[in-house]
Protein backbone atom coordinates (compact mmCIF):
# COMPACT_ATOMS: atom_id res chain seq x y z
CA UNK A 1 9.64 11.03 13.15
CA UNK A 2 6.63 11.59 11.30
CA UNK A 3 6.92 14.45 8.21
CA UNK A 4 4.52 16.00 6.01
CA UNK A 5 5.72 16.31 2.82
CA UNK A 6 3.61 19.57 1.49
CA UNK A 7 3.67 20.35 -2.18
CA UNK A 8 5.29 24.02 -2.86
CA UNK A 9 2.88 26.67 -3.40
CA UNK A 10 2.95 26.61 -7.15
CA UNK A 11 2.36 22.87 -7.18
CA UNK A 12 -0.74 22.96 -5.10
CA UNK A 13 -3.22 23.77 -8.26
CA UNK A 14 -5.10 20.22 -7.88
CA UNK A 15 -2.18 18.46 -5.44
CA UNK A 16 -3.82 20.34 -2.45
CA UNK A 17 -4.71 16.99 -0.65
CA UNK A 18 -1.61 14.58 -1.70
CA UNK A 19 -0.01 15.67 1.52
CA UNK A 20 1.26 12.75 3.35
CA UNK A 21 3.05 11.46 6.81
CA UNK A 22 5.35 8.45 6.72
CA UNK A 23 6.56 7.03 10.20
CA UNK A 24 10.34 6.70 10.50
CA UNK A 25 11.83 3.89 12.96
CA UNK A 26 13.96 6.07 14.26
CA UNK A 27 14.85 7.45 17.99
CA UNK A 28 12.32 10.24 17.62
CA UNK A 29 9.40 8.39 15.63
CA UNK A 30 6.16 8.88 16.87
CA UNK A 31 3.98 5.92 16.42
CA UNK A 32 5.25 2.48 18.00
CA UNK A 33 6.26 0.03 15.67
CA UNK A 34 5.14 -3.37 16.31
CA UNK A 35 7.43 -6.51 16.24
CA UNK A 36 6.85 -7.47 13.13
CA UNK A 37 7.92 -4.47 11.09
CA UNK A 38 4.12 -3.00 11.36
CA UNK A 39 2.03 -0.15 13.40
CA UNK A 40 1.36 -1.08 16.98
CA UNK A 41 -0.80 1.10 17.37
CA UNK A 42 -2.55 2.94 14.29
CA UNK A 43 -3.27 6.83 14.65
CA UNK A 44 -6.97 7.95 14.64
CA UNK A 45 -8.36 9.11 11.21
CA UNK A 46 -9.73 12.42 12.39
CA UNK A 47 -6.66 12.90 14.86
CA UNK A 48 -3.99 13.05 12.11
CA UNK A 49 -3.33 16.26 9.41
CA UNK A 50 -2.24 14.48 6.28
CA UNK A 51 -2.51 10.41 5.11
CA UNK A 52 -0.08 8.86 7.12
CA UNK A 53 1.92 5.81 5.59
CA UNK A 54 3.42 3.22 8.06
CA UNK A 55 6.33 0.94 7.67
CA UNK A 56 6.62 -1.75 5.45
CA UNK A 57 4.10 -5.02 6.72
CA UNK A 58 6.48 -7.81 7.72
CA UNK A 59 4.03 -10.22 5.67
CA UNK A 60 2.85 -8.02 2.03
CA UNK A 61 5.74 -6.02 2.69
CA UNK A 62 3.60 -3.26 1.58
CA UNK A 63 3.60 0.09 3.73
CA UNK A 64 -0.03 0.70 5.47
CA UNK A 65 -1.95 3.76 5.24
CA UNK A 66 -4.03 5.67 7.29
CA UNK A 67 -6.00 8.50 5.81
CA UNK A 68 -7.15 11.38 7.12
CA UNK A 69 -10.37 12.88 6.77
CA UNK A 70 -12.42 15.63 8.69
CA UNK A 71 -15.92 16.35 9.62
CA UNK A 72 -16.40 18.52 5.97
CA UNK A 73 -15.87 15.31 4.10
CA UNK A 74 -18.27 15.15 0.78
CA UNK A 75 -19.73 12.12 0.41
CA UNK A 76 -17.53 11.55 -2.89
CA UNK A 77 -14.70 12.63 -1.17
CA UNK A 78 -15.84 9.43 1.33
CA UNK A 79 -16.48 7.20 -0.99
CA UNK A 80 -12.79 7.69 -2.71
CA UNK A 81 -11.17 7.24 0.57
CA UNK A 82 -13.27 3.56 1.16
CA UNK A 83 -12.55 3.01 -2.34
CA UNK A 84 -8.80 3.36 -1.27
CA UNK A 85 -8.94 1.68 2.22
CA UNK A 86 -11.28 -1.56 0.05
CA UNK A 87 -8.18 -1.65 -2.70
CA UNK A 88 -5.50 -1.33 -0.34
CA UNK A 89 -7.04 -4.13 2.45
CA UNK A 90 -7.35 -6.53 -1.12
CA UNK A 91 -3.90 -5.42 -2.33
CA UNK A 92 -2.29 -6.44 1.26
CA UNK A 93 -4.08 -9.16 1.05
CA UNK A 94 -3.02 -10.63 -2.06
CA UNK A 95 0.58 -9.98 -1.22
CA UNK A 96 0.47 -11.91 2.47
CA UNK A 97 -0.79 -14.69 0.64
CA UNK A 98 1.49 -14.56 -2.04
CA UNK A 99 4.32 -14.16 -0.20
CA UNK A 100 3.51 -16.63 2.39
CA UNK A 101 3.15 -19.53 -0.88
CA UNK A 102 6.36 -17.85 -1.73
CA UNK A 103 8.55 -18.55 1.13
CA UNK A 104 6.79 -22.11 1.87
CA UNK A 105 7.66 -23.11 -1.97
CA UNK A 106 11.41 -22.08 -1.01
CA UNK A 107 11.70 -23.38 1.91
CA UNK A 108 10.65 -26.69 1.14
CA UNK A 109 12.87 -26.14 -2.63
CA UNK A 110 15.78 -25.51 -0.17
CA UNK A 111 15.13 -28.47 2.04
CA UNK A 112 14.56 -30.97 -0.65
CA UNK A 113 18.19 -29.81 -2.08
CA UNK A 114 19.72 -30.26 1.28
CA UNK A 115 17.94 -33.42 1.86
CA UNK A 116 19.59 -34.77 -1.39
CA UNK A 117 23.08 -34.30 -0.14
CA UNK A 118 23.70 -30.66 -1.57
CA UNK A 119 24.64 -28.15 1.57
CA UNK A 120 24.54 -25.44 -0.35
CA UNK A 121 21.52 -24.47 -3.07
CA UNK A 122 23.55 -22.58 -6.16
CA UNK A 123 22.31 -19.29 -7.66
CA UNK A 124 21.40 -21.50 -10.79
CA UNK A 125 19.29 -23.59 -8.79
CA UNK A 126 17.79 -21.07 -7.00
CA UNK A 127 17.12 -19.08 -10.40
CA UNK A 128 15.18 -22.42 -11.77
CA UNK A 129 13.43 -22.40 -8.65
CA UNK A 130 12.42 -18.70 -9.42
CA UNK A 131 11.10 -19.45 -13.15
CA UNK A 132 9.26 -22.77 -12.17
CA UNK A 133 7.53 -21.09 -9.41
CA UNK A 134 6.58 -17.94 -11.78
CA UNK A 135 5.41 -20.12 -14.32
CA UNK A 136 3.27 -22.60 -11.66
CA UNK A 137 1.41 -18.99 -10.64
CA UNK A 138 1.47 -17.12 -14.12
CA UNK A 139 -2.87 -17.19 -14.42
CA UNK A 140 -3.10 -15.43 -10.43
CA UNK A 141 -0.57 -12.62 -11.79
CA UNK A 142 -2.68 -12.18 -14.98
CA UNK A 143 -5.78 -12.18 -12.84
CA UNK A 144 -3.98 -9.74 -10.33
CA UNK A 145 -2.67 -7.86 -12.90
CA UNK A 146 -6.23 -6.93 -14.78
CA UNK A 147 -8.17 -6.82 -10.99
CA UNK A 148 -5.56 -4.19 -9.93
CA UNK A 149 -5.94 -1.90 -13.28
CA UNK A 150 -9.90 -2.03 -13.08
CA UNK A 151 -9.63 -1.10 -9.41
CA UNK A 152 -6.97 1.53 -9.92
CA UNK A 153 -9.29 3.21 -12.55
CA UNK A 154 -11.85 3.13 -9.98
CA UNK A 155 -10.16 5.00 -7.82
CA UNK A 156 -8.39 7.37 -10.53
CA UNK A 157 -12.64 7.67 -11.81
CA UNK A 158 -13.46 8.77 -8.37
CA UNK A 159 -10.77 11.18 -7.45
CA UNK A 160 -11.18 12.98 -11.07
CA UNK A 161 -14.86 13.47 -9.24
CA UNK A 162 -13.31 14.81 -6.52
CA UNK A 163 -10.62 17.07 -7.70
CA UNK A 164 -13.62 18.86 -10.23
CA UNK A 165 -16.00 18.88 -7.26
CA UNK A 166 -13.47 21.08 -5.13
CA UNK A 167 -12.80 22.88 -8.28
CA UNK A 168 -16.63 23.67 -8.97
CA UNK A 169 -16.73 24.13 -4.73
CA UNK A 170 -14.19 27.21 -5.49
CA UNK A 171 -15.22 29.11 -8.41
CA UNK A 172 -18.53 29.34 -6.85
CA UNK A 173 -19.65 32.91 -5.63
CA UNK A 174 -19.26 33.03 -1.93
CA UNK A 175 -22.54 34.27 0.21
């Protein structure tokens, strides 16, 4: 099932555009979901009403968008949405990695236990496991951490540009 959540009338003053579509994995959803917790298919741009946000990625975990855009599109109001697409390809990114150094680092922690002669890994163990692997990647955080904020005020730069230029767009006269 695919919704468009639509801000009430006297919440639309500058939210007229944060309308979005999330796809539901239910009987009745309308995109396929792939096998590994994806889109199968992703829905045309210029085919779609409102951003539409997939399921969660079976690798970053993060949930995909697609964003919609029509012919009318300035060309700040572009370059906010590539701005967007650019941050959210490097965020997924970062995560698949991330998560894929993750698991491998567990696994292997897990295996190395068992290999020892202990079946079962204890919730202390695990929790050491936890703080030694936080501390091993503590700089790539940091680093994440500040990339993320600079790109994030990109974006927020960009979309205060866009949000005055619709504003300037509608106090103008009309001819």
């Amino acid at each position: 099932m695919n919704k468009c959540l639509k801000c009430q009338p006297h919440h639309r003053l500058l939210l007229t555009q944060l309308t979005r579509c999330y796809a539901a994995a239910g009987p009745e959803k309308s995109a396929p979901i792939s096998g590994n917790g994806g889109l199968a298919n992703k829905p045309d741009p210029q085919d779609i009403k409102c951003d539409y946000i997939g399921p969660p990625d079976a690798q970053s975990n993060l949930r995909p968008y697609v964003r919609h855009y029509d012919d009318s599109e300035t060309t700040l109001a572009r370059n906010l949405r590539l701005k967007r697409n650019e941050v959210e390809a490097w965020n997924m990114d970062f995560w698949t990695r991330h998560n894929k150094r993750f698991y491998e680092e567990k696994d292997d922690f897990v295996r190395l236990h068992k290999e020892s002669g202990t079946e079962e890994v204890s919730a202390d163990q695990m929790s050491e496991f936890y703080k030694t692997f936080l501390d091993k990647n503590w700089r790539i955080h940091l680093m994440y951490n500040i990339s993320w904020y600079l790109k994030n005020f990109d974006i927020l730069t960009l979309a205060a540009g866009v949000q005055l230029q619709r504003l300037v767009a509608r106090a103008k006269p009309r001819s």
